[in-house]
Protein backbone atom coordinates (compact mmCIF):
# COMPACT_ATOMS: atom_id res chain seq x y z
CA UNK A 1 30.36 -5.78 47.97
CA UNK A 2 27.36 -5.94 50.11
CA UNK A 3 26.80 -7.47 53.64
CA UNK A 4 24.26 -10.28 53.94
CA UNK A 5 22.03 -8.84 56.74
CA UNK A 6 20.89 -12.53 57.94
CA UNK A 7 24.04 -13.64 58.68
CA UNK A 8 26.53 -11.96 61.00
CA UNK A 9 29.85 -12.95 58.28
CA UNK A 10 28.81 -13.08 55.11
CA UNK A 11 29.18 -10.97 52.16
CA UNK A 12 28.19 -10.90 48.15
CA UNK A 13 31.09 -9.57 46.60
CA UNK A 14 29.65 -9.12 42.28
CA UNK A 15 32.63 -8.83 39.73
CA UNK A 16 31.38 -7.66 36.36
CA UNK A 17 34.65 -8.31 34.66
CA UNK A 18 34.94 -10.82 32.20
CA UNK A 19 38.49 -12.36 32.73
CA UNK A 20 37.17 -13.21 36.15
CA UNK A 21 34.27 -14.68 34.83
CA UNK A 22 35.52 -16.82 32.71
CA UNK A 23 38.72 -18.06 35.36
CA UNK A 24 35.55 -19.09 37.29
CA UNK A 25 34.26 -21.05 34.32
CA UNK A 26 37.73 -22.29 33.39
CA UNK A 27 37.85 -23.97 37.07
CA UNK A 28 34.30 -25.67 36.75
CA UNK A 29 31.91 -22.99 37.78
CA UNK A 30 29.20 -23.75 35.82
CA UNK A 31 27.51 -21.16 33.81
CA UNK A 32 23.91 -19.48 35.29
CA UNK A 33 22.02 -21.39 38.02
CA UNK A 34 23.87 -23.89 39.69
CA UNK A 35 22.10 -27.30 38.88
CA UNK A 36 24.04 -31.11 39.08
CA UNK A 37 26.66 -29.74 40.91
CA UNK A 38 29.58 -31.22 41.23
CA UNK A 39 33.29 -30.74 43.10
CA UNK A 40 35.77 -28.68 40.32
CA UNK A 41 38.61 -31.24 39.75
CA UNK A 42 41.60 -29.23 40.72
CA UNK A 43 39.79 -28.84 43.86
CA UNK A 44 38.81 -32.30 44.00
CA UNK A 45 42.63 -33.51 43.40
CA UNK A 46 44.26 -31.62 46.47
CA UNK A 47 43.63 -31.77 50.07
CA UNK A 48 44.60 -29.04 51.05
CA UNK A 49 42.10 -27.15 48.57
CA UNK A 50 38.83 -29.39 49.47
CA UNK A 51 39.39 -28.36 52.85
CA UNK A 52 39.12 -24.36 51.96
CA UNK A 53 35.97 -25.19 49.55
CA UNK A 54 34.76 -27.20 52.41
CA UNK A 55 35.02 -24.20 54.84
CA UNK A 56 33.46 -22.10 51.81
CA UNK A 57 30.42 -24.58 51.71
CA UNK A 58 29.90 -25.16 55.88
CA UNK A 59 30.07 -20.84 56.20
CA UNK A 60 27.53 -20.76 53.03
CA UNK A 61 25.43 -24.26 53.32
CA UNK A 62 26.01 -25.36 56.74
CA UNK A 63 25.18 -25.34 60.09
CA UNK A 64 27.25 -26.14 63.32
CA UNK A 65 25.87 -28.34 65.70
CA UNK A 66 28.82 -28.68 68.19
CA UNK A 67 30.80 -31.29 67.49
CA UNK A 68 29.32 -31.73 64.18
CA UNK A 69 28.29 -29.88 61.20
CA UNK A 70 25.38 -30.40 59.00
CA UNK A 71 25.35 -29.49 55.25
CA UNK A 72 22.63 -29.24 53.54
CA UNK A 73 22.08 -29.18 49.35
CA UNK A 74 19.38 -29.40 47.37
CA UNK A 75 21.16 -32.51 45.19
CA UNK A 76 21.78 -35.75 46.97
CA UNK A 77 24.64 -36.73 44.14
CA UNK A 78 26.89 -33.65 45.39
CA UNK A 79 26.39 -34.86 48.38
CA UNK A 80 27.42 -38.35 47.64
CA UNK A 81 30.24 -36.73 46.29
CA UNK A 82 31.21 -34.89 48.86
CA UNK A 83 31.11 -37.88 51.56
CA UNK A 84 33.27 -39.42 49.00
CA UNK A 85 35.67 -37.67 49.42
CA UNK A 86 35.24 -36.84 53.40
CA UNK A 87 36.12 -40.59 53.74
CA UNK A 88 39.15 -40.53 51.27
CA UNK A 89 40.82 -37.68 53.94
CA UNK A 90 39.23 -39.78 57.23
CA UNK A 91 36.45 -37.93 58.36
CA UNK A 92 33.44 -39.32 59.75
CA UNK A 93 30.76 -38.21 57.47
CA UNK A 94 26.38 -40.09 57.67
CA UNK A 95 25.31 -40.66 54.13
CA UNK A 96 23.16 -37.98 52.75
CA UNK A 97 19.36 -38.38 54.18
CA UNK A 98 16.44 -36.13 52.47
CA UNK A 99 14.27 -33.64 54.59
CA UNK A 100 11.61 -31.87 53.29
CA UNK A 101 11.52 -27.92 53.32
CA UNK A 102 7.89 -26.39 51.87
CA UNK A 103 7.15 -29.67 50.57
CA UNK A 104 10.93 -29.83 48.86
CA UNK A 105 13.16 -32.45 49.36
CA UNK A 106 16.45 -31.58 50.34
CA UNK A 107 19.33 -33.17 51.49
CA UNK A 108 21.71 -33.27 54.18
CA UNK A 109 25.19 -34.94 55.50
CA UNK A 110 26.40 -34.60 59.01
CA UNK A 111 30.32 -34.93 59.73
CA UNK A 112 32.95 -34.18 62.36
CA UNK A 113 33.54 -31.06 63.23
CA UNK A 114 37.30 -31.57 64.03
CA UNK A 115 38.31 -29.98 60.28
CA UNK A 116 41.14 -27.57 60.23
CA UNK A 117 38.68 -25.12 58.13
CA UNK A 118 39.85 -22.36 60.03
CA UNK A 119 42.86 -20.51 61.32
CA UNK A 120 43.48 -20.63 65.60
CA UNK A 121 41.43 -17.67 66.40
CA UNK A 122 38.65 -17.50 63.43
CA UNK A 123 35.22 -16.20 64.09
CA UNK A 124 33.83 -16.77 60.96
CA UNK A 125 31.34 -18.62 59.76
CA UNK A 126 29.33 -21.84 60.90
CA UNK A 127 32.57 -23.88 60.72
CA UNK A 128 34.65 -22.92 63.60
CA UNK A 129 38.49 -23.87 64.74
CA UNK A 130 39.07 -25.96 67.27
């Protein structure tokens, strides 16, 4: 485990064990760089579980802009998917627009920031509770 020394909460943790490898692949992680990504389906499936990967993605991805926070991806269709599913739960969530960063587009979704992503009392990460 190593701290990330840009960010004040964030850590690599590297398993080299190959159960946990392939649980990880068993869930949906895909395999080597992370291209066409896409939400696992058990995550996908339960409420209650988005809303942890969504706090995983906003600590990792995102930035918090008050009452908002801003994710931003490099593929516009996990994106899509993602406001997809914001909408099924009820949360206000702008359709994925493309900025460019050294000449590369990426994209980005804004959406309330009024997510129980974290426990009373949490200082981690970009998505904070309210």
């Amino acid at each position: 485990m190593r701290k990330d020394k840009r960010k004040k909460n964030t850590y690599y943790l590297t398993i080299r064990n190959a159960v946990i490898f392939w649980y990880f692949v068993h869930f949906g992680l895909p395999i080597g760089k992370k291209r066409e990504l896409s939400i696992p389906r058990c995550i996908k499936s339960n409420n209650e579980l988005f809303l942890h990967y969504l706090a995983g993605l906003s600590d990792t991805d995102g930035h918090n802009y008050g009452k908002r926070i801003q994710l931003k991806q490099k593929f516009k269709k996990f994106l899509d998917e993602i406001t997809d599913k914001l909408s099924q739960i009820n949360i206000n969530c702008t359709p994925p627009k493309v900025n460019y960063t050294k000449s590369k587009p990426f994209y980005y979704i804004r959406f309330d920031n009024k997510l129980p992503l974290r426990r009373p009392g949490s200082t981690a990460g970009s998505a904070s509770a309210l």
